[in-house]
C-alpha atoms as a PDB file:
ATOM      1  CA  UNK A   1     -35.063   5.375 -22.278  1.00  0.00           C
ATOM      2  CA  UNK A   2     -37.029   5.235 -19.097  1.00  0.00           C
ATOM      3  CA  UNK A   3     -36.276   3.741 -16.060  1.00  0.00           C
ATOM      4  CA  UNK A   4     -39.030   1.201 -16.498  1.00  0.00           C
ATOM      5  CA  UNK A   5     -37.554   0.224 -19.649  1.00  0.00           C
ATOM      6  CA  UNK A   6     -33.793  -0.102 -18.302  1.00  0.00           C
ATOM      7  CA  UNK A   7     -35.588  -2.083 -15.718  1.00  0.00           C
ATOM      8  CA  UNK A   8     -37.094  -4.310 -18.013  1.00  0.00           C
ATOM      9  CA  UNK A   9     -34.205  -4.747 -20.134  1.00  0.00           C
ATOM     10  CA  UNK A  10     -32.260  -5.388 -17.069  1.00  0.00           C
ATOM     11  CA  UNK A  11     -34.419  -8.283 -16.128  1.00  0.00           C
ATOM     12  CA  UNK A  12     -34.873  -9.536 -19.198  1.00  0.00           C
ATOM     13  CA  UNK A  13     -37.920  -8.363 -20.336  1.00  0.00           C
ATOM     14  CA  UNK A  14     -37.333  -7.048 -23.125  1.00  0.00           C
ATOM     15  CA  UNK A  15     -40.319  -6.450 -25.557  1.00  0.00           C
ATOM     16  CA  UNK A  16     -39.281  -8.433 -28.864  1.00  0.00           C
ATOM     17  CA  UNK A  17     -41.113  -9.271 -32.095  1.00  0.00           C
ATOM     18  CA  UNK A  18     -42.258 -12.419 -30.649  1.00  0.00           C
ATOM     19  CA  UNK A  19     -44.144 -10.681 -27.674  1.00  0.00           C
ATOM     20  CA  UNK A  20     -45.611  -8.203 -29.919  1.00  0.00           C
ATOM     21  CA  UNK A  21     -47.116 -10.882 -31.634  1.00  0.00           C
ATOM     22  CA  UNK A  22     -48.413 -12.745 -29.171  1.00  0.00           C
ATOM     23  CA  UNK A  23     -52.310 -11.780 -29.648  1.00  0.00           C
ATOM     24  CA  UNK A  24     -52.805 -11.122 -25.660  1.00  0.00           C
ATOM     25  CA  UNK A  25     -51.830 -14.708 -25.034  1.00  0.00           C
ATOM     26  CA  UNK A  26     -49.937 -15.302 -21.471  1.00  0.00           C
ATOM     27  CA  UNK A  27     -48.761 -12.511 -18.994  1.00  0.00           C
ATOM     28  CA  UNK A  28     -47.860  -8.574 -20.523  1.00  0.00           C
ATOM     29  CA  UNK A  29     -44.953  -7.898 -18.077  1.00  0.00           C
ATOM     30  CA  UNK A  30     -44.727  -4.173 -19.159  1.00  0.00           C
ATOM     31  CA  UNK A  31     -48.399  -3.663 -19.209  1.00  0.00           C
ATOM     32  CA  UNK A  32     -48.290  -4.782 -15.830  1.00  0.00           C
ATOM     33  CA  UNK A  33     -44.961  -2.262 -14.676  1.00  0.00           C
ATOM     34  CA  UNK A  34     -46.834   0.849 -16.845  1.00  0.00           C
ATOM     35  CA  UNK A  35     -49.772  -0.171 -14.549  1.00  0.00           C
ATOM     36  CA  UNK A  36     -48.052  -0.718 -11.421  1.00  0.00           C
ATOM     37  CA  UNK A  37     -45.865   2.556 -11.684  1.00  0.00           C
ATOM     38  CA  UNK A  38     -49.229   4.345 -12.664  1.00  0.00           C
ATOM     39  CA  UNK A  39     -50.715   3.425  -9.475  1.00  0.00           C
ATOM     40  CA  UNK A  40     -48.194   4.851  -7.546  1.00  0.00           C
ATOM     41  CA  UNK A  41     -47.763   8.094  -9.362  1.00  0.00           C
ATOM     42  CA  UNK A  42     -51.108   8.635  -8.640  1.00  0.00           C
ATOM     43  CA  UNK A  43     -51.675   7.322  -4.960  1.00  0.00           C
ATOM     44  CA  UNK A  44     -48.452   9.209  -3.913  1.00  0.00           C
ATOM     45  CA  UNK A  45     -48.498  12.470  -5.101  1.00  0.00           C
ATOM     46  CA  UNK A  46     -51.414  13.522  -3.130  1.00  0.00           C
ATOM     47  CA  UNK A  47     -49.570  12.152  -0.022  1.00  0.00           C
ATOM     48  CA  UNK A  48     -46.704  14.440  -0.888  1.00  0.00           C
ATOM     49  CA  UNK A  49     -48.083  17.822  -0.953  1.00  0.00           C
ATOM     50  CA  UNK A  50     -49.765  16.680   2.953  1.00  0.00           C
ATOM     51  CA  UNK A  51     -46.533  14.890   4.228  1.00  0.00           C
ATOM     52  CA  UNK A  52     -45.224  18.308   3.519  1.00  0.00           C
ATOM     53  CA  UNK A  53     -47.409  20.459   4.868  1.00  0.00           C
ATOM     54  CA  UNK A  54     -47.288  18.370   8.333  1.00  0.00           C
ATOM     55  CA  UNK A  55     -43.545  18.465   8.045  1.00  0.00           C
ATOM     56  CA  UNK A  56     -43.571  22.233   8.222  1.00  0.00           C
ATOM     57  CA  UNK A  57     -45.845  22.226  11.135  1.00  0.00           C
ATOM     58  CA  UNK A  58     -44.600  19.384  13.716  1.00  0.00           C
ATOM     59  CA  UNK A  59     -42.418  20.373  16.740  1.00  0.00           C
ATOM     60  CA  UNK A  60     -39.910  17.942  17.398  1.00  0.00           C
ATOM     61  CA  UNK A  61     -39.408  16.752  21.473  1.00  0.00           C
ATOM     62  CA  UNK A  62     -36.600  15.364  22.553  1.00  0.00           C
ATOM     63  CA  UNK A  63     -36.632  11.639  23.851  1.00  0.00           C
ATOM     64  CA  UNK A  64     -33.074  10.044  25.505  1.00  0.00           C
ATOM     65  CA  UNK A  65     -32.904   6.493  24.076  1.00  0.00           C
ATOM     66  CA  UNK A  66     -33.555   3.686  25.897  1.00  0.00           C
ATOM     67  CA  UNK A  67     -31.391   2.077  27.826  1.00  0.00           C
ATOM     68  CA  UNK A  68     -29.310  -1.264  26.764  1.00  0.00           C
ATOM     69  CA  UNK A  69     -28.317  -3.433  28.730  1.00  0.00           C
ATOM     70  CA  UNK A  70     -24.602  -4.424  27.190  1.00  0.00           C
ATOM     71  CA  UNK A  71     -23.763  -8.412  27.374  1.00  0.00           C
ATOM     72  CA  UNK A  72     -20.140  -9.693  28.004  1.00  0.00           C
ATOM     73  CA  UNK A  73     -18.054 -10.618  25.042  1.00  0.00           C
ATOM     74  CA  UNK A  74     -17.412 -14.050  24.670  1.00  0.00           C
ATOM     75  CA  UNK A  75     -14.160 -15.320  23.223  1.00  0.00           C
ATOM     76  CA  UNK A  76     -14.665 -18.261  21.489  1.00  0.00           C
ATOM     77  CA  UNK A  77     -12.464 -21.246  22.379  1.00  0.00           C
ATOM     78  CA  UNK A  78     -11.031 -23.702  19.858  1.00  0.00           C
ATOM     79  CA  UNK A  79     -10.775 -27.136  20.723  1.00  0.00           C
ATOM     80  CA  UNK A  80      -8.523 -27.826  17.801  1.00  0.00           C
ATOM     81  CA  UNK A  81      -5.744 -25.685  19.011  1.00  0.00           C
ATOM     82  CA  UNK A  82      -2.040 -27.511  18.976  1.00  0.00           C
ATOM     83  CA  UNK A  83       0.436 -26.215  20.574  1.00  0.00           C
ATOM     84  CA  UNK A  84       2.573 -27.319  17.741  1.00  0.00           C
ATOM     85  CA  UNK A  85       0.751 -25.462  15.777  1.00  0.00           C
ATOM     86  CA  UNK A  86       2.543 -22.086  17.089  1.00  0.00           C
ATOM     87  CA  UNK A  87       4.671 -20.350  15.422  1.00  0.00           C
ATOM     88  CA  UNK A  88       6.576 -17.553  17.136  1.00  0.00           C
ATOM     89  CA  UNK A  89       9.059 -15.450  14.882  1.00  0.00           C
ATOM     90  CA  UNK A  90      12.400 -13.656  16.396  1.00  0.00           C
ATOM     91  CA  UNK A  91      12.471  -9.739  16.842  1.00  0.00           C
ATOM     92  CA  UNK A  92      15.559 -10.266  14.091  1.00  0.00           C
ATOM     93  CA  UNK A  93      14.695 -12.369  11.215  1.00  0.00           C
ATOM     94  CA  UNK A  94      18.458 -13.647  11.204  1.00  0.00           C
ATOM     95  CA  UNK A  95      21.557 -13.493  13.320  1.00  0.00           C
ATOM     96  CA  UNK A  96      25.022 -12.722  12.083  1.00  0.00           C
ATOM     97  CA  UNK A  97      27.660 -14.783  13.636  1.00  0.00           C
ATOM     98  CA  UNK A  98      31.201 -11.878  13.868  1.00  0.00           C
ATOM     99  CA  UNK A  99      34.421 -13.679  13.823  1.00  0.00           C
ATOM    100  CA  UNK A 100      36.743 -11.287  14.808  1.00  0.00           C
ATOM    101  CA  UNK A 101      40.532 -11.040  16.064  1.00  0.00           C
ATOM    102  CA  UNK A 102      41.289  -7.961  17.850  1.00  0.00           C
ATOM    103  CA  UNK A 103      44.303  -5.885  17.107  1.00  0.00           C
ATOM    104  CA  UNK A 104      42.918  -2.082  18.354  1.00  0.00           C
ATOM    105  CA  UNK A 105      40.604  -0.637  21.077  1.00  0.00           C
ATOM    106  CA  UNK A 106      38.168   0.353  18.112  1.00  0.00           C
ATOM    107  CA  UNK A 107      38.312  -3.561  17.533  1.00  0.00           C
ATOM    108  CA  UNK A 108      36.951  -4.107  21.421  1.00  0.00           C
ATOM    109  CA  UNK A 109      34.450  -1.582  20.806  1.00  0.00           C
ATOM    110  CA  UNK A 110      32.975  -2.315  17.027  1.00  0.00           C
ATOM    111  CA  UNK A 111      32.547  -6.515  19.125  1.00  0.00           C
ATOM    112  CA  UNK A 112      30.901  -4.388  22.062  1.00  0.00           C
ATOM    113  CA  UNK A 113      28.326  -2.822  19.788  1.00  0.00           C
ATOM    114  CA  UNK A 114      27.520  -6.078  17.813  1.00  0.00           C
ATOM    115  CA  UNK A 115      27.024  -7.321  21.093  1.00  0.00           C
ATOM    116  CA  UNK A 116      24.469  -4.890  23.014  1.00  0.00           C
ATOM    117  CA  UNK A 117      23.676  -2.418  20.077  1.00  0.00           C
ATOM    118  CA  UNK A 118      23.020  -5.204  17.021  1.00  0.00           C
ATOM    119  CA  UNK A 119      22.144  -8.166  19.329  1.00  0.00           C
ATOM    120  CA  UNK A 120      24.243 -10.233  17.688  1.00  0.00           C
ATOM    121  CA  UNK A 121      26.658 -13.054  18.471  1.00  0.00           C
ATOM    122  CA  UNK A 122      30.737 -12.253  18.017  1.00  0.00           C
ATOM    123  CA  UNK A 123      33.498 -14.990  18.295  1.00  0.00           C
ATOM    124  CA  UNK A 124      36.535 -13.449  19.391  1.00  0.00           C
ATOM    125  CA  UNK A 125      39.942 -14.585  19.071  1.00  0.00           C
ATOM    126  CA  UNK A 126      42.250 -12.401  22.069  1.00  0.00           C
ATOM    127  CA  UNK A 127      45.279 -14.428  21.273  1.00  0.00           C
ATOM    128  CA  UNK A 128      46.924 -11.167  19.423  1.00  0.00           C
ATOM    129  CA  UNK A 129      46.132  -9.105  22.009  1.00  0.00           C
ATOM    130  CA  UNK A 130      47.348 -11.536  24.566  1.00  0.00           C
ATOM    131  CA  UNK A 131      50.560 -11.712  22.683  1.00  0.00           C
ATOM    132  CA  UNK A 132      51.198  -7.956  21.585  1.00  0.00           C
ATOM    133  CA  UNK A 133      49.435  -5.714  23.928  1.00  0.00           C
ATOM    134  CA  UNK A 134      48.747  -6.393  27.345  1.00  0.00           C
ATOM    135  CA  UNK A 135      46.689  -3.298  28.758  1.00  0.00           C
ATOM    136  CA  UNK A 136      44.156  -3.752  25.699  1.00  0.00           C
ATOM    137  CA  UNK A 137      43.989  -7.767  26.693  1.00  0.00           C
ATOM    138  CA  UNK A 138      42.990  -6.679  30.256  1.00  0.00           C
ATOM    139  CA  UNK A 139      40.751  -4.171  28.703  1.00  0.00           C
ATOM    140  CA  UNK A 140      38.926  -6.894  26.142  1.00  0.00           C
ATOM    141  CA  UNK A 141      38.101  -8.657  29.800  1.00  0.00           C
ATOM    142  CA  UNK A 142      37.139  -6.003  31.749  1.00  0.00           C
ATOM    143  CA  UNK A 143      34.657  -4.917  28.435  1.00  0.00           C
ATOM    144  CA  UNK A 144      33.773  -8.548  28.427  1.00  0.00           C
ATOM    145  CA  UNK A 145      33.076  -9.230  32.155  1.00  0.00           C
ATOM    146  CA  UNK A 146      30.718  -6.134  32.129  1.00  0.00           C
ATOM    147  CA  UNK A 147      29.141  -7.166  29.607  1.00  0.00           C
ATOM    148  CA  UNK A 148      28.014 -10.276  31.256  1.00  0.00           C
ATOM    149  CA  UNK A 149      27.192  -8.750  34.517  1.00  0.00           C
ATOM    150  CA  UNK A 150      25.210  -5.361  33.363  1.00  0.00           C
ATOM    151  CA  UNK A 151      23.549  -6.670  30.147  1.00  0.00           C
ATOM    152  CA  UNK A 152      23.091 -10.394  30.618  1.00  0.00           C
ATOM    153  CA  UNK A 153      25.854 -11.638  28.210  1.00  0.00           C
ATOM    154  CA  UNK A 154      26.825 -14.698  27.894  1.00  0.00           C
ATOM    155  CA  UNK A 155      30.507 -16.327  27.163  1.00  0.00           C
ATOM    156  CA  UNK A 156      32.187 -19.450  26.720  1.00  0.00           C
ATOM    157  CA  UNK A 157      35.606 -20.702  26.446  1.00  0.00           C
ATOM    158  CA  UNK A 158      35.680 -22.606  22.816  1.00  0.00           C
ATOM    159  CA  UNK A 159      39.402 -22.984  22.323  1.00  0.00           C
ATOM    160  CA  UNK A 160      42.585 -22.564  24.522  1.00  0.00           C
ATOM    161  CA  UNK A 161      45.333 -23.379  22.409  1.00  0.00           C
ATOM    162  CA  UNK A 162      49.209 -21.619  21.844  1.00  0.00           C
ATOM    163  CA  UNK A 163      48.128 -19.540  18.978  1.00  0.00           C
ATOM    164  CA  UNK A 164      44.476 -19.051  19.884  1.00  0.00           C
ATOM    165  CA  UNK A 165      42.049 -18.227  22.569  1.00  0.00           C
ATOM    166  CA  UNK A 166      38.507 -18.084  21.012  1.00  0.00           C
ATOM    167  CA  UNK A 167      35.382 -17.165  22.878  1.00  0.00           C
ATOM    168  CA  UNK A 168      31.971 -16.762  22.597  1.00  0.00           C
ATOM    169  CA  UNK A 169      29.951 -14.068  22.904  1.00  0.00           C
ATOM    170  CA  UNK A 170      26.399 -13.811  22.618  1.00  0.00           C
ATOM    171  CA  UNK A 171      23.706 -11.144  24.256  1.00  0.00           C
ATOM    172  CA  UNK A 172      21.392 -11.797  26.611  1.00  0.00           C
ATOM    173  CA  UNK A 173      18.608 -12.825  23.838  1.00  0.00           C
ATOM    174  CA  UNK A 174      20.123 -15.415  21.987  1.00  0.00           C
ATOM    175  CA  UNK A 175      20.668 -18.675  24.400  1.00  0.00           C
ATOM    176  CA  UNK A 176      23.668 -20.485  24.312  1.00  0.00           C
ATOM    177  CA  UNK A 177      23.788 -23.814  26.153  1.00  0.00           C
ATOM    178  CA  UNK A 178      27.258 -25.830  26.786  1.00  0.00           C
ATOM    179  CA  UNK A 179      26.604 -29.232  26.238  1.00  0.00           C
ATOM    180  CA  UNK A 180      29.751 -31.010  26.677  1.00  0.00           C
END
């Protein structure tokens, strides 16, 4: 099959009994693609056999391209914009809240690291360690006041009570605000 005739048959074309009966009635479309193509098998290939002979004799000179002048961008402004529209996401998609009650110096230093390492927010209870050990208490609020003033922390008192002393703890990217 020729590529006239996938052509043909591609447009639709195809010869069927009911053109080949037609006694020269209305328009041949493959008498007039046979004709066509015909015409330009025979107009080209004369062309061909100069085109390449100049080919083979031109000398090519080279020629810098104009210069173009280059146009600012413009940003395109959108009058529909809404502010409300934004959305902005966190660099954490959640935040674990640590409740923890200190009993060791690995207990300081695991709420330390959930504080500056994991960025997240710890509520401590230092009643224990106010009760049983007195060097690591001092400790918890020397860890705790340099927290706040190398790293931004932030802490609040929640509860003073006999059997607890709870605090907040949160690092410098997640807000707290005391409203009361």
């Amino acid at each position: 099959m020729s590529f006239i005739d996938n052509l043909k048959r591609s447009l639709g074309y195809e010869e069927t009994e009911d053109s080949k009966n037609q006694d020269g009635e209305g328009f041949n479309f493959s008498g007039f693609i046979n004709d066509i193509s015909e015409s330009i098998r025979n107009l080209r290939a004369p062309q061909d056999k100069q085109d390449t002979q100049q080919h083979a004799n031109t000398q090519y000179e080279y020629k810098p391209a104009p210069e173009v002048q280059q146009t600012p961008m413009t940003v395109p402004i959108y009058d529909d914009f809404d502010e409300e529209d934004v959305v902005i996401t966190p660099e954490q998609s959640f935040y674990e809240i640590v409740l923890i009650r200190p009993k060791t110096l690995d207990d300081i230093n695991y709420m330390v690291d959930q504080i500056l390492e994991e960025k997240n927010p710890v509520i401590v209870d230092l009643s224990f360690l106010e009760k049983e050990s007195e060097a690591n208490f001092k400790l918890a609020g020397d860890k705790i006041r340099q927290m706040r003033t190398n790293h931004g922390a932030q802490a609040f008192l929640l509860a003073r009570t006999d059997d607890k002393n709870l605090i907040i703890l949160s690092p410098k990217k997640v807000k707290l605000i005391n409203k009361g």
